[in-house]
Protein backbone atom coordinates (compact mmCIF):
# COMPACT_ATOMS: atom_id res chain seq x y z
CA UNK A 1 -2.52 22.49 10.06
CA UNK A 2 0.05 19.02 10.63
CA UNK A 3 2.37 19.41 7.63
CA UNK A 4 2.61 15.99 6.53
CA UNK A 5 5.59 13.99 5.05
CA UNK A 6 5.19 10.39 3.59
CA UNK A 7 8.06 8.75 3.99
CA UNK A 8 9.95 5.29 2.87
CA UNK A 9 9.82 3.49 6.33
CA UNK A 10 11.62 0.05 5.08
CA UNK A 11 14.68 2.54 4.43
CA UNK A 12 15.21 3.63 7.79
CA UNK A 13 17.69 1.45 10.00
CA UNK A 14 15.12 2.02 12.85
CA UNK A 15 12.98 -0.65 11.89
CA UNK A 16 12.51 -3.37 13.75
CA UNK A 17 15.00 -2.53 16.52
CA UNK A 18 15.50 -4.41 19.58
CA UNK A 19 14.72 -2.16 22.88
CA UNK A 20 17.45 -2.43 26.02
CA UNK A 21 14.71 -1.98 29.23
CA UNK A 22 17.88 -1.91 31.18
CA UNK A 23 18.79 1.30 30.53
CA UNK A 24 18.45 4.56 32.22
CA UNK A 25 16.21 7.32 31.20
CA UNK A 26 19.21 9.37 29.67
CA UNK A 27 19.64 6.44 27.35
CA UNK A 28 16.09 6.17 26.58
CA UNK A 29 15.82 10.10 25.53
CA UNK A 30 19.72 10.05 23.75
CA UNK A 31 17.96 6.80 21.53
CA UNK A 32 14.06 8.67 20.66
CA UNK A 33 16.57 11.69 19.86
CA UNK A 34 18.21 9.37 17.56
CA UNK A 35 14.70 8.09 16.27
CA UNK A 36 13.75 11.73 15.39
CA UNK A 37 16.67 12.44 13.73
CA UNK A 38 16.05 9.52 11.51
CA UNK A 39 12.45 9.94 10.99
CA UNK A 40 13.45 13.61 10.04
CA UNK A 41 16.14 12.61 7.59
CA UNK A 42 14.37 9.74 6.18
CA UNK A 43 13.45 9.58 2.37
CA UNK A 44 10.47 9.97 1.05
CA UNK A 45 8.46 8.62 -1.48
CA UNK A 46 6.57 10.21 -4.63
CA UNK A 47 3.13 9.93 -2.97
CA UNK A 48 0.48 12.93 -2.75
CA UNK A 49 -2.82 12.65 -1.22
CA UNK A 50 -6.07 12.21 -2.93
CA UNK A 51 -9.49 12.34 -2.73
CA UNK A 52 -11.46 8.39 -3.38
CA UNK A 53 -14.62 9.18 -4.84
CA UNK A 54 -16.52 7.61 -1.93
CA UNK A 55 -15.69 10.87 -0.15
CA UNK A 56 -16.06 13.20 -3.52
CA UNK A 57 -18.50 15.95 -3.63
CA UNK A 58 -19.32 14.95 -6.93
CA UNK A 59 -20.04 10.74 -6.44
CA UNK A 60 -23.20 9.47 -6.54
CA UNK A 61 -24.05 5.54 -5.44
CA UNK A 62 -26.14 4.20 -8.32
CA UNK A 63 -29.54 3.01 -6.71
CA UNK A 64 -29.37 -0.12 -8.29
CA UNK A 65 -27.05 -2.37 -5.83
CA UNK A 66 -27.80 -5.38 -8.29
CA UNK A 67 -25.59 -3.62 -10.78
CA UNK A 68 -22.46 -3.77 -8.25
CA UNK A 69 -21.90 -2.79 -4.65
CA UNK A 70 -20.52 0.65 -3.69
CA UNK A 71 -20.71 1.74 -7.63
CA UNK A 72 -21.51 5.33 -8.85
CA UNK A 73 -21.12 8.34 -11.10
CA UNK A 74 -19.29 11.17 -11.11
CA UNK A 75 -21.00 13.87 -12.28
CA UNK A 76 -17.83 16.09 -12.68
CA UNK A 77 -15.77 13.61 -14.98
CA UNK A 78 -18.61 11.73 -16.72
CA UNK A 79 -22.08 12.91 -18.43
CA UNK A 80 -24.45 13.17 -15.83
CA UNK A 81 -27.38 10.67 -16.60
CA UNK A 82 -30.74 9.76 -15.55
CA UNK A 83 -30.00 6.76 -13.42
CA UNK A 84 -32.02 4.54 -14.59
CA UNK A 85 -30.77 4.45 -17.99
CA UNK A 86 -27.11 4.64 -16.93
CA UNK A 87 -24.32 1.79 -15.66
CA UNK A 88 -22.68 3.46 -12.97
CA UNK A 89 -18.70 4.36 -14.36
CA UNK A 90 -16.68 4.36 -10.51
CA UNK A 91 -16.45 2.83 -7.19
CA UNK A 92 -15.89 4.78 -3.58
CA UNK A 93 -12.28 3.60 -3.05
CA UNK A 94 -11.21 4.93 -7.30
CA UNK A 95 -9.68 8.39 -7.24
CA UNK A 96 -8.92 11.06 -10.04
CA UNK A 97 -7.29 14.71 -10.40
CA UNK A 98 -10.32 16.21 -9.90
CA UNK A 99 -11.80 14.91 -6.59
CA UNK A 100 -13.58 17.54 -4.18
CA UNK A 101 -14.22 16.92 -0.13
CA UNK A 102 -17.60 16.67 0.66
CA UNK A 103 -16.92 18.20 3.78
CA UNK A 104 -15.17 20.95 1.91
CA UNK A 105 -11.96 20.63 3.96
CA UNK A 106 -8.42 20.29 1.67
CA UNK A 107 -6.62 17.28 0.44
CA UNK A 108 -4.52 16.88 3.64
């Protein structure tokens, strides 16, 4: 498993720099050192990842697509209802605390 660190990109004084193609291939590797160092330094922000309901074990797409498109239930977080007689209560891109892979694989 890729341990995986969000970090705050506009912080970094890496950004946007200008690269010298005259230099020699020490150079290049003494500046990606420099890159890694500041990639590995840099902050990061208060982010953790979820799980959008489009990808949730427990969505369902209501089977009316008059109602709205790519609109379901969650049948962990809401009653579970004939559908018919329901309005469909997410989309696939909202998210909650209790999201579950389909694919049963972790929120990585």
């Amino acid at each position: 498993m890729i341990a995986m660190k969000l970090i705050d990109a506009d912080a970094l004084d890496i950004v946007g720099a200008e690269v010298d193609k005259s230099t020699d291939a020490a150079s290049f590797v003494k500046g990606m050192k420099h890159v890694i160092k500041q990639l590995n330094n840099a902050p990061t922000v208060d982010a953790i990842p979820v799980v959008r309901c489009g990808e949730c074990k427990f969505f369902h797409l209501h089977p009316n697509d008059d109602f709205a498109d790519n609109a379901g239930v969650c049948t962990e977080n809401s009653h579970y209802c004939d559908f018919s007689k329901c309005e469909a209560d997410r989309f696939i891109t909202d998210f909650c605390s209790s999201g579950k892979r389909k694919d049963g694989k972790e929120n990585t």
